[in-house]
C-alpha atoms as a PDB file:
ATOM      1  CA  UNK A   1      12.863 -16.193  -8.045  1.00  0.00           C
ATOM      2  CA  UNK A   2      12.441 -13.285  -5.467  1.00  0.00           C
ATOM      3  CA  UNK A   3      12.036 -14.643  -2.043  1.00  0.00           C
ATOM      4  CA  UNK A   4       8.477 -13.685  -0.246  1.00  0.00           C
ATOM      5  CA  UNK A   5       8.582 -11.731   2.787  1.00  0.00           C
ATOM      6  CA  UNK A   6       5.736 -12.752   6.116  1.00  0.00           C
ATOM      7  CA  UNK A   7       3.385 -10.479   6.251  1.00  0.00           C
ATOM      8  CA  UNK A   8       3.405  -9.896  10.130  1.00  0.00           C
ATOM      9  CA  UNK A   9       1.935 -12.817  11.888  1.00  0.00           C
ATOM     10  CA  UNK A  10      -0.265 -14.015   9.261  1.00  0.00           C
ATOM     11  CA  UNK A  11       0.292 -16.845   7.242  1.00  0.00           C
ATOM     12  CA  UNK A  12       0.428 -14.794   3.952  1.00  0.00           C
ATOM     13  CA  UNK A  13       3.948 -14.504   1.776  1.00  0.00           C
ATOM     14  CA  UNK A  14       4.580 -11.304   0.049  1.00  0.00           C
ATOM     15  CA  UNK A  15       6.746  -9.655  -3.065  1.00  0.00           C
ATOM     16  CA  UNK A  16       8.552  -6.643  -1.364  1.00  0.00           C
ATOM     17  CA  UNK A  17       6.700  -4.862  -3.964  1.00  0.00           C
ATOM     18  CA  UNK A  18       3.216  -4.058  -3.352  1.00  0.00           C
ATOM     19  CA  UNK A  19       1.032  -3.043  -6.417  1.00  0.00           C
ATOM     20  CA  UNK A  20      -1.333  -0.399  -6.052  1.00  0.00           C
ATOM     21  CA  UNK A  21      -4.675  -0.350  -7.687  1.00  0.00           C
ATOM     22  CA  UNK A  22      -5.492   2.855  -7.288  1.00  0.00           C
ATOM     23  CA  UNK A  23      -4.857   4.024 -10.840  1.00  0.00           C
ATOM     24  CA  UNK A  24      -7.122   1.159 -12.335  1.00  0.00           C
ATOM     25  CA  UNK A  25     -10.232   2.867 -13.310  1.00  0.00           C
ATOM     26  CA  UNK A  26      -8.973   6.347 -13.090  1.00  0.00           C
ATOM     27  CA  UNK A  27      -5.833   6.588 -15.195  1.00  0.00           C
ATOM     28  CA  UNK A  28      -5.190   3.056 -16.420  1.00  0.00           C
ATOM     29  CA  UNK A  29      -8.619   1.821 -18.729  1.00  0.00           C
ATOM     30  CA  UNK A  30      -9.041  -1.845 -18.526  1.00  0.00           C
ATOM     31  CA  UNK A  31      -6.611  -2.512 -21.503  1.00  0.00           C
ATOM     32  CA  UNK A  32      -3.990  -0.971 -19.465  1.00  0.00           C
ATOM     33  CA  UNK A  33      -4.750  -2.416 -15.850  1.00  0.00           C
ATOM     34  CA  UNK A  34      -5.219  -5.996 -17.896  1.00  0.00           C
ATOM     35  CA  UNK A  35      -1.011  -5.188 -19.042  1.00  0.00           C
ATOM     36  CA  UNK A  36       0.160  -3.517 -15.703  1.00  0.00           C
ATOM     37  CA  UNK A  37      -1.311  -6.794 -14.012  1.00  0.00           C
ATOM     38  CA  UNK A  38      -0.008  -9.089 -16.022  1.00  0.00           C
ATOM     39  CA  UNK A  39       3.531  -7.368 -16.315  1.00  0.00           C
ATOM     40  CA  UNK A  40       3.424  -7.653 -12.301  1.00  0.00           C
ATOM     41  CA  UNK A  41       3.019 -11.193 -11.401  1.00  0.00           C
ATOM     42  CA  UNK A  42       5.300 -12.240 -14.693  1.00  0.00           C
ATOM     43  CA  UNK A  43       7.703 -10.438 -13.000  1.00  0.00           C
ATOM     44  CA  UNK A  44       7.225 -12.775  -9.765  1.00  0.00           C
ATOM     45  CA  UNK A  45       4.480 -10.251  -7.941  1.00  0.00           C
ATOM     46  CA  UNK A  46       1.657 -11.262  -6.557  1.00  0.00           C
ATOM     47  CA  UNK A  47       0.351  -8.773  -3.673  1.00  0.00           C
ATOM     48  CA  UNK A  48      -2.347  -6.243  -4.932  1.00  0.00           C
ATOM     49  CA  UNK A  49      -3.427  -3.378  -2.744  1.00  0.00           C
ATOM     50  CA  UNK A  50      -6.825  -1.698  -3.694  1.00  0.00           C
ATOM     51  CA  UNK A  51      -9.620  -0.132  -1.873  1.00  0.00           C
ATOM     52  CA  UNK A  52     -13.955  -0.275  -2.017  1.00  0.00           C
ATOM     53  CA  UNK A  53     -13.411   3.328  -3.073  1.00  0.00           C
ATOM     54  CA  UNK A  54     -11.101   3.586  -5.767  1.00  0.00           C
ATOM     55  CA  UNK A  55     -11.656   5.482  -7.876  1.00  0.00           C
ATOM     56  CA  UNK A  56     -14.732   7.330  -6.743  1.00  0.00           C
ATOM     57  CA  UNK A  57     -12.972  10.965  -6.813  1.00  0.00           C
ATOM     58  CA  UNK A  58     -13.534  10.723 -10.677  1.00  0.00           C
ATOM     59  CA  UNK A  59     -16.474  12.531 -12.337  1.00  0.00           C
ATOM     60  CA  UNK A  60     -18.836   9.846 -13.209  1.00  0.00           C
ATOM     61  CA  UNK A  61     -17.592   7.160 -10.927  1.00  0.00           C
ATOM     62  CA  UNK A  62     -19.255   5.495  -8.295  1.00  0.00           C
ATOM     63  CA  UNK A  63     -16.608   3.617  -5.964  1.00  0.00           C
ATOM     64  CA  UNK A  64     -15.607   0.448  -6.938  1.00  0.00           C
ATOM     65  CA  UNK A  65     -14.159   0.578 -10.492  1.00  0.00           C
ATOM     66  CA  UNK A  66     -10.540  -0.634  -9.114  1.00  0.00           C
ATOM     67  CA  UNK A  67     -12.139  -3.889  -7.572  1.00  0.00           C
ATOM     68  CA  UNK A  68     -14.348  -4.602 -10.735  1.00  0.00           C
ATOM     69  CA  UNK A  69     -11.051  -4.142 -13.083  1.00  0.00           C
ATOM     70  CA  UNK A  70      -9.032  -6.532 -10.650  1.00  0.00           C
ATOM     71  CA  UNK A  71     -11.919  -9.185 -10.635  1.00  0.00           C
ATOM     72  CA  UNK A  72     -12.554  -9.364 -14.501  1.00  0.00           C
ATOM     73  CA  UNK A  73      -8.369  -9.867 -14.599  1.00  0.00           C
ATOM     74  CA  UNK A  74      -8.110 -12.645 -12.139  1.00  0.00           C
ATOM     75  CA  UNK A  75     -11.985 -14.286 -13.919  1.00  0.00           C
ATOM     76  CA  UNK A  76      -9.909 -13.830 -17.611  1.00  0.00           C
ATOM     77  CA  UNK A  77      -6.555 -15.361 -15.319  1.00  0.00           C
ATOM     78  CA  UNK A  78      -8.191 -18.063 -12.964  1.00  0.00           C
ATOM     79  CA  UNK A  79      -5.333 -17.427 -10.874  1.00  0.00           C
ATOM     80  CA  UNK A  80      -6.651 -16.268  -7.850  1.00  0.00           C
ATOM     81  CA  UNK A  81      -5.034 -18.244  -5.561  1.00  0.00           C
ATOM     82  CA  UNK A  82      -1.455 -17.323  -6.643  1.00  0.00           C
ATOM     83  CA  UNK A  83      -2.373 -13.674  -5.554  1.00  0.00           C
ATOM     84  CA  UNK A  84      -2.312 -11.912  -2.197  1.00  0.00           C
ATOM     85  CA  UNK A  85      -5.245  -9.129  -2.514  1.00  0.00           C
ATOM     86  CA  UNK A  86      -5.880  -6.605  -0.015  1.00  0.00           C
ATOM     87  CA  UNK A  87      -8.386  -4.015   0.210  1.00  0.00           C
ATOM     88  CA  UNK A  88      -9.837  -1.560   2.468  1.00  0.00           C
ATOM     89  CA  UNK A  89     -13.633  -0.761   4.413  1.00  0.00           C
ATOM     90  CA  UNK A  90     -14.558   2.764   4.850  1.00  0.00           C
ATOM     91  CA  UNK A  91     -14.477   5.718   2.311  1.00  0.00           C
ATOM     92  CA  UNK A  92     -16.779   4.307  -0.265  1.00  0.00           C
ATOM     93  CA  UNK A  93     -19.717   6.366  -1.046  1.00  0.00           C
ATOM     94  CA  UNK A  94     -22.015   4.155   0.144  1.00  0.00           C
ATOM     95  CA  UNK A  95     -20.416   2.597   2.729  1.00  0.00           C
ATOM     96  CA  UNK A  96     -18.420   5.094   5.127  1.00  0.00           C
ATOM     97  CA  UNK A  97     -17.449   4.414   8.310  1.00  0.00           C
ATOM     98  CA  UNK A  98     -16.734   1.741  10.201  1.00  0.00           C
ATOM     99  CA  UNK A  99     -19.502   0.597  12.209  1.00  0.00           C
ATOM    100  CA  UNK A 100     -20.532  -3.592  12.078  1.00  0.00           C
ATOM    101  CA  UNK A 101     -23.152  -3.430   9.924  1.00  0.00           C
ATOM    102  CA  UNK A 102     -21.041  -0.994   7.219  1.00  0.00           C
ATOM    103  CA  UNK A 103     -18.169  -2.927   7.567  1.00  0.00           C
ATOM    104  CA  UNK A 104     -20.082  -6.506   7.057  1.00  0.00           C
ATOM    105  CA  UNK A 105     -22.042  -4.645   4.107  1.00  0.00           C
ATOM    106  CA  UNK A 106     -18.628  -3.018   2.265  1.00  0.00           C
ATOM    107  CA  UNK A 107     -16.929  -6.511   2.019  1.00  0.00           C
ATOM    108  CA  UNK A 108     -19.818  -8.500   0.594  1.00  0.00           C
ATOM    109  CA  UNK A 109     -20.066  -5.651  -2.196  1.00  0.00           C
ATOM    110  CA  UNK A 110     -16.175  -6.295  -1.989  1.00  0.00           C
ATOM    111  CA  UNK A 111     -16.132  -9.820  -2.365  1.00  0.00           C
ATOM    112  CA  UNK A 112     -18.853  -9.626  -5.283  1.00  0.00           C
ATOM    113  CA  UNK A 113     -16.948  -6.758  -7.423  1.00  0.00           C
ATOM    114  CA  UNK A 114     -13.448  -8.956  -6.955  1.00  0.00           C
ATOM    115  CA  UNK A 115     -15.383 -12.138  -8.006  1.00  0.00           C
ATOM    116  CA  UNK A 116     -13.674 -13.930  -5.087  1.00  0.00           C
ATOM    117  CA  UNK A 117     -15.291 -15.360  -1.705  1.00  0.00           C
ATOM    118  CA  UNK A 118     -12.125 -13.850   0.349  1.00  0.00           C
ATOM    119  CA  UNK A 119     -10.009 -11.514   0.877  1.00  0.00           C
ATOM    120  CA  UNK A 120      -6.247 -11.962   1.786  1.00  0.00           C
ATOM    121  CA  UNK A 121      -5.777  -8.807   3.265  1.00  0.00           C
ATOM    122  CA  UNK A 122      -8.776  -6.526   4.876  1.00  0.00           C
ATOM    123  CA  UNK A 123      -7.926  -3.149   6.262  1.00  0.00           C
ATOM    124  CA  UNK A 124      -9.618  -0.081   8.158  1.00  0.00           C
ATOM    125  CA  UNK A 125      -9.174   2.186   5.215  1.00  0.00           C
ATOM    126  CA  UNK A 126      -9.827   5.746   7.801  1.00  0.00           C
ATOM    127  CA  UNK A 127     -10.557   5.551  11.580  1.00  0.00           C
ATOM    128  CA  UNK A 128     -14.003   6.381  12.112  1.00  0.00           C
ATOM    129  CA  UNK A 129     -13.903   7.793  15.841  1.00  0.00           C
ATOM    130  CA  UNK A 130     -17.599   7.605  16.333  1.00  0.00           C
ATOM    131  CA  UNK A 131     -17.217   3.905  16.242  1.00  0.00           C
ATOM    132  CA  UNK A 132     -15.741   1.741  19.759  1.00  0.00           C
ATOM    133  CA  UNK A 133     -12.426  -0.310  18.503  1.00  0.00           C
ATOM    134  CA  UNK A 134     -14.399  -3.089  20.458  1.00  0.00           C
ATOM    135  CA  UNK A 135     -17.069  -2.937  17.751  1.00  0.00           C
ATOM    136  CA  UNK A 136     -14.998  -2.855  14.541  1.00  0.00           C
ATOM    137  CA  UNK A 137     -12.144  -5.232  15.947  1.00  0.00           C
ATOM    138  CA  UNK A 138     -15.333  -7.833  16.595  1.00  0.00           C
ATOM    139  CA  UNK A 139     -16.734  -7.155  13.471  1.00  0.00           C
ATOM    140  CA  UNK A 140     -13.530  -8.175  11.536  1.00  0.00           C
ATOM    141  CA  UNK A 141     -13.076 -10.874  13.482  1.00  0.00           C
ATOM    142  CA  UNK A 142     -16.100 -12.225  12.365  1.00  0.00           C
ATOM    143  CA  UNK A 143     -15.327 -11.934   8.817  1.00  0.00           C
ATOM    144  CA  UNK A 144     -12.203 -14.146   9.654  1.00  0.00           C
ATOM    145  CA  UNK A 145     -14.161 -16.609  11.439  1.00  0.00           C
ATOM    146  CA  UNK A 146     -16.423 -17.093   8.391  1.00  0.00           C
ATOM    147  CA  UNK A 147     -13.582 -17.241   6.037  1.00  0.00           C
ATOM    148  CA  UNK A 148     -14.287 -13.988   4.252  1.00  0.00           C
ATOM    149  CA  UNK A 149     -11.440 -12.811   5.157  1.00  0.00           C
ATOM    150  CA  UNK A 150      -7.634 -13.894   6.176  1.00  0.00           C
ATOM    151  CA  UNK A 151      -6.268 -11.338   7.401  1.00  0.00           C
ATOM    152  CA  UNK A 152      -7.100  -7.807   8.943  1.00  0.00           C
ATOM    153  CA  UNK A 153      -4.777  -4.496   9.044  1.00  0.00           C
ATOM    154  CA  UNK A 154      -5.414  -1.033   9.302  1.00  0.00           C
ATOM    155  CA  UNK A 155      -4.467   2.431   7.828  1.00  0.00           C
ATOM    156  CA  UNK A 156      -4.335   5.997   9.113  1.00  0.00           C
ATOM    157  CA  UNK A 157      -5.162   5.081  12.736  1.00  0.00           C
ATOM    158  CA  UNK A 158      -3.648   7.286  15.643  1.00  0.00           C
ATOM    159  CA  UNK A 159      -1.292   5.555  17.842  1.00  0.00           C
ATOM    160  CA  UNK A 160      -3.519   5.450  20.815  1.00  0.00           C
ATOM    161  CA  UNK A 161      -6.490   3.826  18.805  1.00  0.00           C
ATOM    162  CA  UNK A 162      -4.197   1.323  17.339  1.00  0.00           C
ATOM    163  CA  UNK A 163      -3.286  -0.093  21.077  1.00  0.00           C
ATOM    164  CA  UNK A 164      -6.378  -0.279  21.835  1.00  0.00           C
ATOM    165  CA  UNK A 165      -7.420  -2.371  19.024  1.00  0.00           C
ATOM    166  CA  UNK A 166      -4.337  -4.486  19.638  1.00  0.00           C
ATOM    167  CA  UNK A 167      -4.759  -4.742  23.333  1.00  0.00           C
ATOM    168  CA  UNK A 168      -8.732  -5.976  22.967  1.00  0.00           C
ATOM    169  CA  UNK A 169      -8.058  -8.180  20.209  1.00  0.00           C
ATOM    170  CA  UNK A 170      -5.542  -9.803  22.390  1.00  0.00           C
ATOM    171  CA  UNK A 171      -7.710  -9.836  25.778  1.00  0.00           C
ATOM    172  CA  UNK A 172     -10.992 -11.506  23.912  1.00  0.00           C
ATOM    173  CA  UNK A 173      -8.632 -13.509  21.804  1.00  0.00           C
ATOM    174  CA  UNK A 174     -10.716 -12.013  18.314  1.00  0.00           C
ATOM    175  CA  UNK A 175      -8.367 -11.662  15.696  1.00  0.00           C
ATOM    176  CA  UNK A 176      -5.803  -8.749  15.471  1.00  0.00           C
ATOM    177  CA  UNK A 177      -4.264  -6.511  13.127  1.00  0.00           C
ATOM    178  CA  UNK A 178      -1.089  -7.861  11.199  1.00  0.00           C
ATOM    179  CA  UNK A 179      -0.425  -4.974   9.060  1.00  0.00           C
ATOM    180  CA  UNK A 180      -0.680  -1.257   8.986  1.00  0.00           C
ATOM    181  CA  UNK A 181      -0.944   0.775   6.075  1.00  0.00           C
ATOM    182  CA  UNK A 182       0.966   4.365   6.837  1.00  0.00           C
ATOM    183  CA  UNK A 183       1.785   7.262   4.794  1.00  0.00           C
ATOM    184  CA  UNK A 184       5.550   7.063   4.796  1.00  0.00           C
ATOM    185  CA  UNK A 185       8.669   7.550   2.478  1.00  0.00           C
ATOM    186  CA  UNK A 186      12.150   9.371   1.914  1.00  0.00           C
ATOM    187  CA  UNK A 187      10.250  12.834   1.877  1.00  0.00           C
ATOM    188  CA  UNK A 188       7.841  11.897   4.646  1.00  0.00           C
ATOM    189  CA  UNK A 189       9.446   9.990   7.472  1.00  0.00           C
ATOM    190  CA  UNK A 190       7.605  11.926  10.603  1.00  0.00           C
ATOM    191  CA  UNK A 191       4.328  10.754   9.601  1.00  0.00           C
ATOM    192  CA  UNK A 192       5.212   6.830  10.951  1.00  0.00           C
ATOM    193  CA  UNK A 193       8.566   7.200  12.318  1.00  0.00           C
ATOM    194  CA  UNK A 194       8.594   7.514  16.009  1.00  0.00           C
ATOM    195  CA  UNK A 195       5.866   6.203  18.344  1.00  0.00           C
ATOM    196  CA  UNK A 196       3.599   4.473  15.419  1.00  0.00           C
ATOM    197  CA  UNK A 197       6.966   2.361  13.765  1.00  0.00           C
ATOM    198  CA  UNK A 198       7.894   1.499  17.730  1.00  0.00           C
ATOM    199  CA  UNK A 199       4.284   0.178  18.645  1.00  0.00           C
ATOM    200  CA  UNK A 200       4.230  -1.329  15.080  1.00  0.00           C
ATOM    201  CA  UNK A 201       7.888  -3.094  15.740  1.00  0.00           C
ATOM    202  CA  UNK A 202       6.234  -4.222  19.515  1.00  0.00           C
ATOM    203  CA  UNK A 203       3.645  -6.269  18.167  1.00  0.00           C
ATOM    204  CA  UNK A 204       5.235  -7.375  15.354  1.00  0.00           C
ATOM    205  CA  UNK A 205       2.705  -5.570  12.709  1.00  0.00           C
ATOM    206  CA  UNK A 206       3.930  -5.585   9.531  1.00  0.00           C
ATOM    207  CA  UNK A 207       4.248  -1.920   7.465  1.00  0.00           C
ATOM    208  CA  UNK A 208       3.100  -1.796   4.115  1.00  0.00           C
ATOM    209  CA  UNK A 209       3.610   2.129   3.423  1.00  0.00           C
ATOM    210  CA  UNK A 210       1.754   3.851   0.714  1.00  0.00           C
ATOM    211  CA  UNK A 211       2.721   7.198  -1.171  1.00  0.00           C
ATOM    212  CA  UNK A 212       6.264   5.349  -1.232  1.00  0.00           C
ATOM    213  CA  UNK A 213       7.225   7.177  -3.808  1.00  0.00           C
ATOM    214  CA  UNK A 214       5.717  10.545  -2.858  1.00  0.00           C
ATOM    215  CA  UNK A 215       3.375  10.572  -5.736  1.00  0.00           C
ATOM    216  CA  UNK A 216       5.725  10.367  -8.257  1.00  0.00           C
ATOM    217  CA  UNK A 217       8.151  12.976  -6.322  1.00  0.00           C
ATOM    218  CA  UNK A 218      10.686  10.293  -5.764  1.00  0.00           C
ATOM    219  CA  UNK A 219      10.912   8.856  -9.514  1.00  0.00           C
ATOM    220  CA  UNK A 220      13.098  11.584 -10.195  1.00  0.00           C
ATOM    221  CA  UNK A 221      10.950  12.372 -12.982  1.00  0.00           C
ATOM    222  CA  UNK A 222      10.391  16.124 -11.627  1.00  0.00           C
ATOM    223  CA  UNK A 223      13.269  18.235 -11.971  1.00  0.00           C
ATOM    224  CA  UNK A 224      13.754  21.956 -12.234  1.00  0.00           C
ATOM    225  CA  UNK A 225      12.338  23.143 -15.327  1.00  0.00           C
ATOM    226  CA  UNK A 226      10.658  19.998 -16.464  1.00  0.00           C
ATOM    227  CA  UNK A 227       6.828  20.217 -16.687  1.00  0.00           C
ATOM    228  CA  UNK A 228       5.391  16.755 -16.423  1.00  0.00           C
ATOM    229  CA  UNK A 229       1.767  15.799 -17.276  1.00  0.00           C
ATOM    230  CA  UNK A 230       0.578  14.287 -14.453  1.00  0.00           C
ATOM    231  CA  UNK A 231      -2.957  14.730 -12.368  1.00  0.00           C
ATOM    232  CA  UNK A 232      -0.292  14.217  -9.156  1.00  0.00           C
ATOM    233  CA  UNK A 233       1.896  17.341 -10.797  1.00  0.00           C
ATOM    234  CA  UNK A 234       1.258  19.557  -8.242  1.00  0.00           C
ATOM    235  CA  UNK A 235       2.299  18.139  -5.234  1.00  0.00           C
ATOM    236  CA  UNK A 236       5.522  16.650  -6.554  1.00  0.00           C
ATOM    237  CA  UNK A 237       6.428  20.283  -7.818  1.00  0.00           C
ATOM    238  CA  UNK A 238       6.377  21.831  -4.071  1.00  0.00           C
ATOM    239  CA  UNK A 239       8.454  19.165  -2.554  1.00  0.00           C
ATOM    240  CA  UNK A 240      11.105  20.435  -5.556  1.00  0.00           C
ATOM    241  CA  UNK A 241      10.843  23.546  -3.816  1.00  0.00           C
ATOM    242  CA  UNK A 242      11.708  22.332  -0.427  1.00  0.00           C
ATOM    243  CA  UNK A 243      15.437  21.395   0.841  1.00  0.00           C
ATOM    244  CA  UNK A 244      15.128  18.320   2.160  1.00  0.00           C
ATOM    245  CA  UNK A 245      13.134  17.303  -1.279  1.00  0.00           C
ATOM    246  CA  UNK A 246      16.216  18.853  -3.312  1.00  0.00           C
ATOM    247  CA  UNK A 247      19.069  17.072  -0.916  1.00  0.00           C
ATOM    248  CA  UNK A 248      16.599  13.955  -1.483  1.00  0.00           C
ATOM    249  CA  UNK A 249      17.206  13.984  -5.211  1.00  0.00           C
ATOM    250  CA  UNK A 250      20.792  14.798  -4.958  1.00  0.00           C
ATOM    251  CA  UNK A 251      21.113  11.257  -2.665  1.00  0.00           C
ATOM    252  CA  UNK A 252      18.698   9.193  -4.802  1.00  0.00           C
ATOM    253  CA  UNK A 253      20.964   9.742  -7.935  1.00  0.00           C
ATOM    254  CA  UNK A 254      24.326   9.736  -6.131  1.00  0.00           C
ATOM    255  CA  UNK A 255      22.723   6.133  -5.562  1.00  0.00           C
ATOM    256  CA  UNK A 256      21.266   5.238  -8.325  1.00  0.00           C
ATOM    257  CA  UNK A 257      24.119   5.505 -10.785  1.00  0.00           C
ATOM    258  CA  UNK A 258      26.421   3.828  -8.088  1.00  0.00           C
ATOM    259  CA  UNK A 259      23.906   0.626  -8.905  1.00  0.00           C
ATOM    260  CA  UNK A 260      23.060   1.942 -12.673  1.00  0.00           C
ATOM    261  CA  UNK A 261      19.250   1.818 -11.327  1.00  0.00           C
ATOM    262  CA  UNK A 262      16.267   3.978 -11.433  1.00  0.00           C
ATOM    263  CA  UNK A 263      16.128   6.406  -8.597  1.00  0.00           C
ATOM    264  CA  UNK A 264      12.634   4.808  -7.531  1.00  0.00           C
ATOM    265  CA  UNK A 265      14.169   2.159  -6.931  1.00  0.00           C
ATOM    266  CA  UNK A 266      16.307   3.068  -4.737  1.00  0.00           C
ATOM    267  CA  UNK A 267      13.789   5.256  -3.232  1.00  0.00           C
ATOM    268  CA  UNK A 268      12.245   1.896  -2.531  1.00  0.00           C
ATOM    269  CA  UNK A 269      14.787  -0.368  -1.463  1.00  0.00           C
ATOM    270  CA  UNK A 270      15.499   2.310   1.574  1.00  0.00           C
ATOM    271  CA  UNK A 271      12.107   2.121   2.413  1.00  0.00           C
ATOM    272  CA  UNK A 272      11.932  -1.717   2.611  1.00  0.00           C
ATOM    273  CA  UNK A 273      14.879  -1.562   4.436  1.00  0.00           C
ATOM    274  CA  UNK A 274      13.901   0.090   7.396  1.00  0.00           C
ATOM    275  CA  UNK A 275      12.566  -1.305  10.114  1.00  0.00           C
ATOM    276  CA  UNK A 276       9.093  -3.092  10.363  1.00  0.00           C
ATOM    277  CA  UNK A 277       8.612  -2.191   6.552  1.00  0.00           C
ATOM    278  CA  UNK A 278       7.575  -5.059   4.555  1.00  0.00           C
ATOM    279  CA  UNK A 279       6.178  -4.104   1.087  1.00  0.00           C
ATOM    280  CA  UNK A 280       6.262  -0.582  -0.278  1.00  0.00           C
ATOM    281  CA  UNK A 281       3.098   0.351  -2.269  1.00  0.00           C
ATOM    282  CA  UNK A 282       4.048   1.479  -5.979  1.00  0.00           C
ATOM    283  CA  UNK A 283       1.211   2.245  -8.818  1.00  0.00           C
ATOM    284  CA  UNK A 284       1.938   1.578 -12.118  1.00  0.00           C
ATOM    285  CA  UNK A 285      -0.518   3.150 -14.640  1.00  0.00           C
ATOM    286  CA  UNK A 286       1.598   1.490 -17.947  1.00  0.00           C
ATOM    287  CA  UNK A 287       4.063  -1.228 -18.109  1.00  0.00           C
ATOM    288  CA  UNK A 288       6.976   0.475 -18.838  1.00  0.00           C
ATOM    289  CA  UNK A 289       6.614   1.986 -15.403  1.00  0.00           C
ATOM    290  CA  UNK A 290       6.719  -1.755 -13.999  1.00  0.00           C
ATOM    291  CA  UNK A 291      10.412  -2.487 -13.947  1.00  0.00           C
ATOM    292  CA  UNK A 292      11.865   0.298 -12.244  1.00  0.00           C
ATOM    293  CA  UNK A 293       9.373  -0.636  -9.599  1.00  0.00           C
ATOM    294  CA  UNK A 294       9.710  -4.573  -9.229  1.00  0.00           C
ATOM    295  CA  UNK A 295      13.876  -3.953  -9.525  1.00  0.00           C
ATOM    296  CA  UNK A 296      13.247  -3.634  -5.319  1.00  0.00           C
ATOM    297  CA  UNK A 297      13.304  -6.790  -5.185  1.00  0.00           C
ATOM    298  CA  UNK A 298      16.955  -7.167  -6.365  1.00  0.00           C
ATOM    299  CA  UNK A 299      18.544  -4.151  -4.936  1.00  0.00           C
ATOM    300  CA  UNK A 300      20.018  -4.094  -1.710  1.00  0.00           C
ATOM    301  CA  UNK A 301      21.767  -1.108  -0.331  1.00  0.00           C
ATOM    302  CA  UNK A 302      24.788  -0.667   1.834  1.00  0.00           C
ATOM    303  CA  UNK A 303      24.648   0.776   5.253  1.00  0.00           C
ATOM    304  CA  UNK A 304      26.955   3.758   3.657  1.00  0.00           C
ATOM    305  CA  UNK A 305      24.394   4.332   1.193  1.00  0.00           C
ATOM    306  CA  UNK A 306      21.059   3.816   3.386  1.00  0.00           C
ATOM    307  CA  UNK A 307      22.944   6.385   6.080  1.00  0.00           C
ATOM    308  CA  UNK A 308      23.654   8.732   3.053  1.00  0.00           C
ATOM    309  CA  UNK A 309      19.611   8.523   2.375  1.00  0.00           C
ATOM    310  CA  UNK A 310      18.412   8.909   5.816  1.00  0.00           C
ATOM    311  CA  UNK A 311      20.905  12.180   6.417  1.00  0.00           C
ATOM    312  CA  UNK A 312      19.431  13.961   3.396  1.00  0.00           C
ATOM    313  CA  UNK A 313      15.950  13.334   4.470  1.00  0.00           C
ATOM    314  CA  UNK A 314      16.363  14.066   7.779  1.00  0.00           C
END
């Protein structure tokens, strides 16, 4: 049985594998989101990340489709209580932004598409600067208090908005961020190392990082020469063009075979092993994609082989 990690200074246990739900209703049908979910907490997961607008970038979608898919699976499961399910306020169609009254709006709708009367895990999905942190930390806090909600984080917030969250929460006693959400792996260290991971490590916030594996960048999946159908093709196929993505590669299967594993999951496991870093976030849009994925949970590296990682993405 993989040991849970705390999730910051909440009372919530997590698998150091974090599923994302962003391909549910976009790439993965119901069928397949039904299987990747399934696959997931058989193999001894139970945190789900997903957001109020997932997957509303599709033709013909509204917002919402990744919730609705996750409630009709845990309805069919009745095991709601063995999972730990996040989502995230602010970048649905209908509800963007972050003052009170969009923020108490979003998680009702949320609550009613999940089929749940809480939510484990509530972040600020984008900062909305036109709103005072003293609004939207009260208005969270209120969702606690009423036991909507047990816990709230926050994603792709600038340093100095973050303390100030922290700092009021604190002062008026109102509940405070436990998590943060950042954009951060192998291939993209500067955008939390440094001043966000120190603040982060200072008030004991837990990391949950998403694009862990650089949308598919990191699977090892792109190489030169290899065309790979994938809506996230693009992206992956520049960072293959870059040095530090190429001496990235080289290190991830230097690793890999050392450990006969998967270079995602090594990819992970260096991730979850730096500091403040609790759960990577990894999609899976079919189940074979699952193992490679929840194999973070039983792969620790050596400090040779972490320092080896870290050089080549430096």
């Amino acid at each position: 049985m993989t040991s849970l990690r705390p999730l910051g200074s909440s009372d919530l246990e997590v698998h150091p594998l974090c599923l994302g739900g962003n391909v549910f209703g976009w790439t993965a049908d119901e069928s397949q989101t039904f299987a990747v979910l399934d696959a997931y907490t058989a193999g001894g997961g139970n945190f789900i990340d997903t957001a109020d607008s997932y997957s509303s970038w599709v033709p013909g979608n509204k917002g919402g489709e990744s919730e609705t898919l996750i409630g009709k699976w845990l309805a069919a499961r009745g095991n709601r209580s063995d999972v730990v399910l996040a989502t995230k306020v602010g970048a649905h169609p209908e509800y963007q932004g972050l003052s009170a009254a969009t923020i108490k709006g979003a998680a009702e709708e949320s609550l009613r598409r999940l089929g749940t009367d809480y939510i484990d895990l509530y972040y600020t999905h984008f900062d909305d600067p036109s709103v005072e942190v003293e609004e939207i930390v009260t208005a969270l806090d209120e969702l606690v208090r009423e036991g909507k909600v047990r816990a709230v984080a926050t994603s792709n917030l600038t340093v100095e908005r973050l303390q100030e969250s922290l700092e009021f929460a604190e002062r008026e006693g109102l509940a405070r961020y436990v998590a943060l959400q950042p954009h951060y792996n192998l291939v993209s260290r500067e955008t939390y190392e440094g001043a966000k991971q120190e603040l982060a490590s200072r008030w004991g916030l837990a990391a949950v990082p998403y694009y862990a594996l650089a949308s598919g960048f990191l699977t090892g999946k792109y190489r030169p020469g290899v065309e790979v159908d994938s809506p996230r093709a693009g992206g992956a196929a520049q960072l293959l063009e870059s040095e530090r993505g190429r001496k990235v590669l080289a290190a991830l299967d230097t690793v890999a075979q050392a450990h006969g594993a998967e270079p995602a999951t090594v990819a992970l496991a260096w991730l979850a092993a730096q500091p403040t870093v609790v759960a990577p976030i990894a999609s899976a849009r079919t189940v074979e994609q699952l193992p490679a994925l929840l194999a973070v949970a039983e792969l620790t590296l050596t400090d040779q082989e972490l320092g080896l990682l870290t050089q080549a993405s430096a």
